[in-house]
PDB file of N, CA and C in Angstrom:
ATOM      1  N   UNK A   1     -19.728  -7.937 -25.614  1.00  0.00           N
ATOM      2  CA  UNK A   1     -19.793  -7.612 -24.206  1.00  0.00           C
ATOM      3  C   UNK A   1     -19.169  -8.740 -23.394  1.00  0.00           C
ATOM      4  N   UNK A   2     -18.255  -8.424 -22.492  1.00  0.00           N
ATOM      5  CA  UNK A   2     -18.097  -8.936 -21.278  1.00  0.00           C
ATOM      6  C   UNK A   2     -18.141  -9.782 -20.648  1.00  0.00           C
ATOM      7  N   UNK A   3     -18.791 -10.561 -19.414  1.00  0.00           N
ATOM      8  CA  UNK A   3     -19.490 -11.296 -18.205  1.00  0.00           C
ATOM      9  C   UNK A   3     -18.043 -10.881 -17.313  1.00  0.00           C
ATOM     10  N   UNK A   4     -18.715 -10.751 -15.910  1.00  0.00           N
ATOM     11  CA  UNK A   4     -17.478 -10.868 -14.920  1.00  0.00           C
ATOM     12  C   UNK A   4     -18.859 -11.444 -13.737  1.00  0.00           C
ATOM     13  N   UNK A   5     -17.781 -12.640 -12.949  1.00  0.00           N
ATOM     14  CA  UNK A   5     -18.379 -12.942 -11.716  1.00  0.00           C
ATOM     15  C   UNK A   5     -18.148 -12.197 -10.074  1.00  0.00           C
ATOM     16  N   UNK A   6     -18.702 -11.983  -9.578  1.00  0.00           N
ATOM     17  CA  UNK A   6     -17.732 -11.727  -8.249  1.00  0.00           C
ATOM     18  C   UNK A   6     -18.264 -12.353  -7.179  1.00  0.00           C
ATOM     19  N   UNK A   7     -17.475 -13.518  -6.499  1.00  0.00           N
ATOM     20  CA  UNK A   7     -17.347 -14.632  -5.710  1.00  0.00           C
ATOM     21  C   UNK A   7     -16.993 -13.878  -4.269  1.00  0.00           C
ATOM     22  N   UNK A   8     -18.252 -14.326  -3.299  1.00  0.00           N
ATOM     23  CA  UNK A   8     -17.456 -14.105  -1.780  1.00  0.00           C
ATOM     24  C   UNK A   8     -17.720 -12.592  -1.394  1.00  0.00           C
ATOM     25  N   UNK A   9     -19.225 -12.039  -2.084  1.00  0.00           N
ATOM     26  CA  UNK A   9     -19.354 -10.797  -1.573  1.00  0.00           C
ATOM     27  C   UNK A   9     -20.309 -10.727  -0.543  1.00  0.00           C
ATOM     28  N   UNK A  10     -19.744  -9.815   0.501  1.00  0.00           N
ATOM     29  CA  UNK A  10     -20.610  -9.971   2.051  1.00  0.00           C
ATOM     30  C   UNK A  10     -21.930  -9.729   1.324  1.00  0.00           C
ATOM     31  N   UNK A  11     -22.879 -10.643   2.607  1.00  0.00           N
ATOM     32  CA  UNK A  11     -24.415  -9.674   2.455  1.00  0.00           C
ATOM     33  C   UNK A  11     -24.436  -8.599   2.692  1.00  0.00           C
ATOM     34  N   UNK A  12     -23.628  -7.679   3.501  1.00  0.00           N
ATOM     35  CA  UNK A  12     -24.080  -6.549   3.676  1.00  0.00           C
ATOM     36  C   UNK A  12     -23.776  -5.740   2.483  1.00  0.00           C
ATOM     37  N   UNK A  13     -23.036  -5.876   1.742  1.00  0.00           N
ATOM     38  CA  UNK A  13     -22.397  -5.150   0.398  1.00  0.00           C
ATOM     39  C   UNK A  13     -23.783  -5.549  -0.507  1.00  0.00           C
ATOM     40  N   UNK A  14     -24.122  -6.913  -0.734  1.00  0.00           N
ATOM     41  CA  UNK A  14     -24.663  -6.873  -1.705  1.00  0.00           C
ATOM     42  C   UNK A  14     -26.347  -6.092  -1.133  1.00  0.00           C
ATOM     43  N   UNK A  15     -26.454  -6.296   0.477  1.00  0.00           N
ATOM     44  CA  UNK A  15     -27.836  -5.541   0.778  1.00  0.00           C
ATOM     45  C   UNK A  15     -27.575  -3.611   0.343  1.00  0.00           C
ATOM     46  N   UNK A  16     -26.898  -3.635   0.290  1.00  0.00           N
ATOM     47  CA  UNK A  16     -26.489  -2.390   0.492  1.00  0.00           C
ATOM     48  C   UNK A  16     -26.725  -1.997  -1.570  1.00  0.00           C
ATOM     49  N   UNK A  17     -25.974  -2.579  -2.064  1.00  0.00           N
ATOM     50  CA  UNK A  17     -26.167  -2.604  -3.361  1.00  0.00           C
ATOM     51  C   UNK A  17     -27.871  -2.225  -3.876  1.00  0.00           C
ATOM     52  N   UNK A  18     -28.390  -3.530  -3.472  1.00  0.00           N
ATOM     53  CA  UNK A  18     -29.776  -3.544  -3.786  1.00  0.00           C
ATOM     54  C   UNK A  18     -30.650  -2.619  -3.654  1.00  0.00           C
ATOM     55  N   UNK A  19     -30.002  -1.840  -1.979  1.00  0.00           N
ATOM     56  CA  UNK A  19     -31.108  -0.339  -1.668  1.00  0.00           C
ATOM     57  C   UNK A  19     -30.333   0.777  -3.218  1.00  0.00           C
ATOM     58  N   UNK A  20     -28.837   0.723  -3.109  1.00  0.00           N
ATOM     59  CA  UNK A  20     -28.946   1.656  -3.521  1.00  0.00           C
ATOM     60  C   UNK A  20     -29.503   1.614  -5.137  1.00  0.00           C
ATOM     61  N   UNK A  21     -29.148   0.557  -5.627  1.00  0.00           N
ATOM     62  CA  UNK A  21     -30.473   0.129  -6.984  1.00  0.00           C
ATOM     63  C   UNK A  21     -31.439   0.494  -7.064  1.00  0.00           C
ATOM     64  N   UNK A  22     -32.374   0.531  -6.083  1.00  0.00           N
ATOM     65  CA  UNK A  22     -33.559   0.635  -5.825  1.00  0.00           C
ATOM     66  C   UNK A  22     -34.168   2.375  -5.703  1.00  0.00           C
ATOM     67  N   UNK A  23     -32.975   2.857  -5.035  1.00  0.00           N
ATOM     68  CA  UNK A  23     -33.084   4.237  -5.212  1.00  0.00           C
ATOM     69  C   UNK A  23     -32.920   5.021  -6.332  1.00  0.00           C
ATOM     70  N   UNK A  24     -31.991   4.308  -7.230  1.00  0.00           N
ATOM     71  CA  UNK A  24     -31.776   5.137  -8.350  1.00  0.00           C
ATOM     72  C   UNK A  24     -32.168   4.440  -9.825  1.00  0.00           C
ATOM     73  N   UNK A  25     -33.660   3.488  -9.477  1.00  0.00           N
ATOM     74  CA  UNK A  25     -34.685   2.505 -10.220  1.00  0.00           C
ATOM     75  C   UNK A  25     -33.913   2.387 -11.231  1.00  0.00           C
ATOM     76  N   UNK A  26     -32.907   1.212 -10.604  1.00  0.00           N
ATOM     77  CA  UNK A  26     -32.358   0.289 -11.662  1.00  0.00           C
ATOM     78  C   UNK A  26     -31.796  -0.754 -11.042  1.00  0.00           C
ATOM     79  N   UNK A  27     -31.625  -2.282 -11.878  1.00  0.00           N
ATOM     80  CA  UNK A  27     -31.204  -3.665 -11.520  1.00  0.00           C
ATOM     81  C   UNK A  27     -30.302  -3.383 -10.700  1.00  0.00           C
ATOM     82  N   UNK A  28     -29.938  -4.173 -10.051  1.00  0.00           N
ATOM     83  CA  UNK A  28     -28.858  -4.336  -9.309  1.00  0.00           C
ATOM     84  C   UNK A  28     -27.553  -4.780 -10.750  1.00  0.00           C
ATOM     85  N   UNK A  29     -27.692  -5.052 -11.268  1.00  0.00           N
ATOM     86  CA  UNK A  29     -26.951  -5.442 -12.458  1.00  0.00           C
ATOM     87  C   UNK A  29     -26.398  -3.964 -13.097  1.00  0.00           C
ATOM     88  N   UNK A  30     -27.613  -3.570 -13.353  1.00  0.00           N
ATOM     89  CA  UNK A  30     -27.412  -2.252 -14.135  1.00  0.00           C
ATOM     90  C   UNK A  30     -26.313  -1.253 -12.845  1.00  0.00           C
ATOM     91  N   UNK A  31     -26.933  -1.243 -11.951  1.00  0.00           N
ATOM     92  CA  UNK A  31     -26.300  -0.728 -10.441  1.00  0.00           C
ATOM     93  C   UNK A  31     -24.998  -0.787 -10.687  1.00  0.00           C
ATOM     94  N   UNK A  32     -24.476  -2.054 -11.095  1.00  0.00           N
ATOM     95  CA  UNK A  32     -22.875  -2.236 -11.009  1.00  0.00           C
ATOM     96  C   UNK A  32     -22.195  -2.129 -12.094  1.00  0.00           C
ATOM     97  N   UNK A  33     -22.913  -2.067 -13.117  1.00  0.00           N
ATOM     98  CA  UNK A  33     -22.537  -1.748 -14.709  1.00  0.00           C
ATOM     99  C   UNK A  33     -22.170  -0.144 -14.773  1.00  0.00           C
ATOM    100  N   UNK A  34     -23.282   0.856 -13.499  1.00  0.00           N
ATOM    101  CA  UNK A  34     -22.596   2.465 -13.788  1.00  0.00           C
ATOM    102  C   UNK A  34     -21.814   2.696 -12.935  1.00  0.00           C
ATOM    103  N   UNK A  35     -21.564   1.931 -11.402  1.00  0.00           N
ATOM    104  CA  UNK A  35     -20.764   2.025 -10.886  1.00  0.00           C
ATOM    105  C   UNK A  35     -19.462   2.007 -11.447  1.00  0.00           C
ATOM    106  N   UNK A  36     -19.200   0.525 -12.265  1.00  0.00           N
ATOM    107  CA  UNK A  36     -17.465   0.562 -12.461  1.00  0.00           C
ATOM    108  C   UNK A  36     -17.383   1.494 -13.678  1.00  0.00           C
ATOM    109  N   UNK A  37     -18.593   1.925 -14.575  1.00  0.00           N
ATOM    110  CA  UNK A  37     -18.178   2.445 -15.667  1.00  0.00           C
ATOM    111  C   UNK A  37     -17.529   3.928 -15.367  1.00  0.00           C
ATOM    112  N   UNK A  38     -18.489   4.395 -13.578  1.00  0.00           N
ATOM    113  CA  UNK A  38     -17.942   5.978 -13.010  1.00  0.00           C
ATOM    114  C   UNK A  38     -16.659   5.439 -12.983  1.00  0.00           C
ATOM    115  N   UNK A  39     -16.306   4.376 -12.092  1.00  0.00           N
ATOM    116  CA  UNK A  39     -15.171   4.063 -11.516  1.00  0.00           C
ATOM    117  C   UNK A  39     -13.913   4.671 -12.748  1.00  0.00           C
ATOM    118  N   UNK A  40     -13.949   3.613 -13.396  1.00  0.00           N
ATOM    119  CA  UNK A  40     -12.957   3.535 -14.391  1.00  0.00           C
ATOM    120  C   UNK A  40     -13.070   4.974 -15.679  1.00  0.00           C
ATOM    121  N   UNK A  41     -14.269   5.849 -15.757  1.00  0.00           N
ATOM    122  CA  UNK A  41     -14.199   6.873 -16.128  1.00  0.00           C
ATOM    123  C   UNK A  41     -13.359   8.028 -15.798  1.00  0.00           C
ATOM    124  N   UNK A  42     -13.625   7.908 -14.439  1.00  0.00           N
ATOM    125  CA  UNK A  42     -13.358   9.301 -13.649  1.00  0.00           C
ATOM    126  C   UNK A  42     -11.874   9.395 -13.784  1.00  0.00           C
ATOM    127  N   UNK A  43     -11.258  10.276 -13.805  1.00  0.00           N
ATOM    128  CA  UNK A  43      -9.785  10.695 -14.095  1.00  0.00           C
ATOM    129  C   UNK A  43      -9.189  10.142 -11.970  1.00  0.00           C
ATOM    130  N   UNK A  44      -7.657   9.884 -11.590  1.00  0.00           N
ATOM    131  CA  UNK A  44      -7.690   9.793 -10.389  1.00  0.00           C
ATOM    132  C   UNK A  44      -7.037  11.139 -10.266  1.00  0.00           C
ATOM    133  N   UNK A  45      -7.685  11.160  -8.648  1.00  0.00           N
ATOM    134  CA  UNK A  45      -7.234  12.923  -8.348  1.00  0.00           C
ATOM    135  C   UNK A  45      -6.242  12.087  -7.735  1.00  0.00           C
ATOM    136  N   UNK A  46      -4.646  13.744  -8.266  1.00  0.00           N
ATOM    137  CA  UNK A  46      -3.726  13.334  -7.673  1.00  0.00           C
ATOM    138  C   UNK A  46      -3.560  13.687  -5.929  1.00  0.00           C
ATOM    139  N   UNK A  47      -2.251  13.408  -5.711  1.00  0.00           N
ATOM    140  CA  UNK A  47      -2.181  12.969  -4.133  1.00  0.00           C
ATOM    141  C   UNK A  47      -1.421  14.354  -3.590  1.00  0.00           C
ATOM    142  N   UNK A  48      -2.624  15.546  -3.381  1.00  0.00           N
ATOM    143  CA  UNK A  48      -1.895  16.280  -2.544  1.00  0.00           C
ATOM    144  C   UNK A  48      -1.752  16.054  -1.189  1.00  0.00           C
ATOM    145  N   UNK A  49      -0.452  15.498  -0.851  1.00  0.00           N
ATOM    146  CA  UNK A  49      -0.192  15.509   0.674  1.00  0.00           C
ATOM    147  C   UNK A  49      -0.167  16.586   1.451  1.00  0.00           C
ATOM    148  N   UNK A  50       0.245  18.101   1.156  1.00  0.00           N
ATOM    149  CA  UNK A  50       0.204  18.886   2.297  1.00  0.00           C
ATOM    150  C   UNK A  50      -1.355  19.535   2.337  1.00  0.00           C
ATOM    151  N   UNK A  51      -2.383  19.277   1.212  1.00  0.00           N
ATOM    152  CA  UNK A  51      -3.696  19.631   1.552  1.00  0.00           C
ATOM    153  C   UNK A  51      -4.406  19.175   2.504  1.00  0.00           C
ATOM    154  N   UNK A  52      -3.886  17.482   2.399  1.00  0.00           N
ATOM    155  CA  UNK A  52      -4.584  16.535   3.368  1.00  0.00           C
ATOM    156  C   UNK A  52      -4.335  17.224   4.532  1.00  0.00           C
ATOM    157  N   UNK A  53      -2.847  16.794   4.671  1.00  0.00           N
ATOM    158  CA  UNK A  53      -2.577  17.296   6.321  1.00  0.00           C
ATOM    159  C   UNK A  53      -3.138  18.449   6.494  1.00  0.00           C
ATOM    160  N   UNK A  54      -3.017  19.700   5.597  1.00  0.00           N
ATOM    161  CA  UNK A  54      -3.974  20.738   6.984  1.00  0.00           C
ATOM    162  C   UNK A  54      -5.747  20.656   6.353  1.00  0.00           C
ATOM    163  N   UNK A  55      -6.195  19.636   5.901  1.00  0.00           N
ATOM    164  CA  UNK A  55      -7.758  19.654   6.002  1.00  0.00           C
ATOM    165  C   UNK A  55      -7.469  18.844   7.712  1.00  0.00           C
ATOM    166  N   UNK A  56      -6.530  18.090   7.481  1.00  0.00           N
ATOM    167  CA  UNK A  56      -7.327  17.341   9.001  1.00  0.00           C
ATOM    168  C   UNK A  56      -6.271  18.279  10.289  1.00  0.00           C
ATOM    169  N   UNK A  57      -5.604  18.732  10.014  1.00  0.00           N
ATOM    170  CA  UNK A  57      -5.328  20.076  11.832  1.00  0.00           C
ATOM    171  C   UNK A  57      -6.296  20.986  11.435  1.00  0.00           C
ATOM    172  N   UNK A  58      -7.534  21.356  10.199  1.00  0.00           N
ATOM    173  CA  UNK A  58      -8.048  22.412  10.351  1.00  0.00           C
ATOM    174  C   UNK A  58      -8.585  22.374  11.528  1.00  0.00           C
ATOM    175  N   UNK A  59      -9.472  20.978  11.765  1.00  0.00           N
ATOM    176  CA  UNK A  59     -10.583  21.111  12.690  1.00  0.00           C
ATOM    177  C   UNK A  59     -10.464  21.409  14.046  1.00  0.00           C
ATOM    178  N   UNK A  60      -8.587  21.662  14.284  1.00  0.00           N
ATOM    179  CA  UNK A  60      -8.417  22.445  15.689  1.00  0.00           C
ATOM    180  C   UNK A  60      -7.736  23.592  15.526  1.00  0.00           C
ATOM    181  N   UNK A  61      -7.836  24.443  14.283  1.00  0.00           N
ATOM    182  CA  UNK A  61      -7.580  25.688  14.550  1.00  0.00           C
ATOM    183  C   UNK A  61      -6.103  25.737  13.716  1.00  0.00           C
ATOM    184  N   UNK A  62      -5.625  24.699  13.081  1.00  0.00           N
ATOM    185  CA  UNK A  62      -4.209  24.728  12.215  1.00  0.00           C
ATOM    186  C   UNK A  62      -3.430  24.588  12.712  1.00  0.00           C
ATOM    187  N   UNK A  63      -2.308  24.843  12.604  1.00  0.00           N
ATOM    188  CA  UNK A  63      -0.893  25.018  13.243  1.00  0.00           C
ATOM    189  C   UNK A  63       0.055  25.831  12.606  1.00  0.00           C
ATOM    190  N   UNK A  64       0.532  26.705  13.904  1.00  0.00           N
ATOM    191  CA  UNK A  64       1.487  27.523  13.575  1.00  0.00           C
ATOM    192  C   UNK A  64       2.464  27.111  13.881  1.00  0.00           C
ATOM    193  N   UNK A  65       3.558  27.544  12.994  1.00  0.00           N
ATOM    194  CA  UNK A  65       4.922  26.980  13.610  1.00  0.00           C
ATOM    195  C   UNK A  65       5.835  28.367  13.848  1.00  0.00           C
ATOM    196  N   UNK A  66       6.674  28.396  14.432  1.00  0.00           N
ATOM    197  CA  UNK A  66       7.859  29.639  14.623  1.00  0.00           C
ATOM    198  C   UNK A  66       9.240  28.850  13.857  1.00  0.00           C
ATOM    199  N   UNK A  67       9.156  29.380  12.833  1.00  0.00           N
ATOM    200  CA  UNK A  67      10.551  29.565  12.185  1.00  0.00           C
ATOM    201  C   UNK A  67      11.765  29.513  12.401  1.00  0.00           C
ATOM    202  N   UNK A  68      12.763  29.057  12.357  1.00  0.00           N
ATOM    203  CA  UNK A  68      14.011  29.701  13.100  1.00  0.00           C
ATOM    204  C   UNK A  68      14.689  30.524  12.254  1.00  0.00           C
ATOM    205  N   UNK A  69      15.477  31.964  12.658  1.00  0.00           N
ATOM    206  CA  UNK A  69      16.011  32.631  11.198  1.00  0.00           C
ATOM    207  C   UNK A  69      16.679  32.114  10.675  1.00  0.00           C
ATOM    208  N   UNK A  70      16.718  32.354  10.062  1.00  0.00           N
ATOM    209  CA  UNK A  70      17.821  31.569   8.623  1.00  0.00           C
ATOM    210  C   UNK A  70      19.499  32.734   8.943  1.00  0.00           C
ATOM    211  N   UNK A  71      20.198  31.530   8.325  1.00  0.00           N
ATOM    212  CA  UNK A  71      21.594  31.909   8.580  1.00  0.00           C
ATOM    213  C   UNK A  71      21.950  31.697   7.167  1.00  0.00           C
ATOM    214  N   UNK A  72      22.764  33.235   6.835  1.00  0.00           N
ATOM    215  CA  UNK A  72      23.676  33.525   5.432  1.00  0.00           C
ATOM    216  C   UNK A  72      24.318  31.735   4.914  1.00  0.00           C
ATOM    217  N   UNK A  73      23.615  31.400   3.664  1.00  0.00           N
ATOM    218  CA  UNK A  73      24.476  30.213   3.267  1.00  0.00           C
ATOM    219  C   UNK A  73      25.917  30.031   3.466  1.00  0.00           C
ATOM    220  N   UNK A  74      26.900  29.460   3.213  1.00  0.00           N
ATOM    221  CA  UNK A  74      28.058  29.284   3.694  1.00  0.00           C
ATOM    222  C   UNK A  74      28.794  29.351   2.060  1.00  0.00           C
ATOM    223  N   UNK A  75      30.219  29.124   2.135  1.00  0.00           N
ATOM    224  CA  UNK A  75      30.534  28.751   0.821  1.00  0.00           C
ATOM    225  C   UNK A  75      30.642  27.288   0.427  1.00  0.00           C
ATOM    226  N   UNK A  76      30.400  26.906  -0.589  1.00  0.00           N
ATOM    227  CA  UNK A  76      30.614  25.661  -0.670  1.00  0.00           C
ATOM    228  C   UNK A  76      32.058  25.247  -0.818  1.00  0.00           C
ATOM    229  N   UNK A  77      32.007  23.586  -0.243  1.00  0.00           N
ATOM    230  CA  UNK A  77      33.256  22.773  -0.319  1.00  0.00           C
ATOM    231  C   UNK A  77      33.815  23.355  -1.777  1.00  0.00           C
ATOM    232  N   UNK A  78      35.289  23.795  -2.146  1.00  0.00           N
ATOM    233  CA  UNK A  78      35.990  23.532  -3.272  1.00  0.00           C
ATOM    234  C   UNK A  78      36.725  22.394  -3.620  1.00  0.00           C
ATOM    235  N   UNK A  79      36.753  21.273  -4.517  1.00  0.00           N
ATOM    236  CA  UNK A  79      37.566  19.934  -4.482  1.00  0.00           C
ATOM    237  C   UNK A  79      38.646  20.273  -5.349  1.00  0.00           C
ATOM    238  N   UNK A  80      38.963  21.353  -6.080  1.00  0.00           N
ATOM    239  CA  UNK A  80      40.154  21.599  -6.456  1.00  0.00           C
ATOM    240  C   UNK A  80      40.805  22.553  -6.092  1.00  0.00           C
ATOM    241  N   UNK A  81      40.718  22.615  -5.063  1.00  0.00           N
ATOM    242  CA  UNK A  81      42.049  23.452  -4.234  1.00  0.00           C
ATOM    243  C   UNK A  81      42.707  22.433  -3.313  1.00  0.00           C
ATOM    244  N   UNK A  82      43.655  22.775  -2.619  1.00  0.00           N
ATOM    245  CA  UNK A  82      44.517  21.635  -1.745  1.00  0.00           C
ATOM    246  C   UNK A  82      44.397  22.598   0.114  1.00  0.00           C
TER     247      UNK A  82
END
């Protein structure tokens, strides 16, 4: 096994630690032993960006946008013709 120190942690983190130890009747030690073990267990969810954005315009109703029509593609450049 291990040892790790961690130097320079606010009181309020470590008060905060202690309740939540206390709630779920175990050391503060043990506390941080299932914390990083969730931590580093848990798979990371990937980064959907367009979910984010409309969870946060849900809360005024979304957004609609108006389209503009679309225009017949064109032909493309030919580089071997003159």
């Amino acid at each position: 096994m291990a040892n790790i120190t961690i130097r320079n942690l606010d009181d309020a983190v470590k008060h905060g630690l202690r309740i939540r130890a206390a709630r779920h009747g175990r050391s503060m030690e043990d506390e941080v032993r299932h914390i990083l073990r969730d931590a580093v267990d848990s798979p990371a969810k990937p980064l959907d960006l367009s979910a984010r954005i409309r969870a946060r315009v849900a809360e005024f109703g979304g957004v609609e946008l108006d389209l503009p029509p679309r225009d017949a593609m064109r032909e493309p450049p030919a580089f071997d013709r003159a």
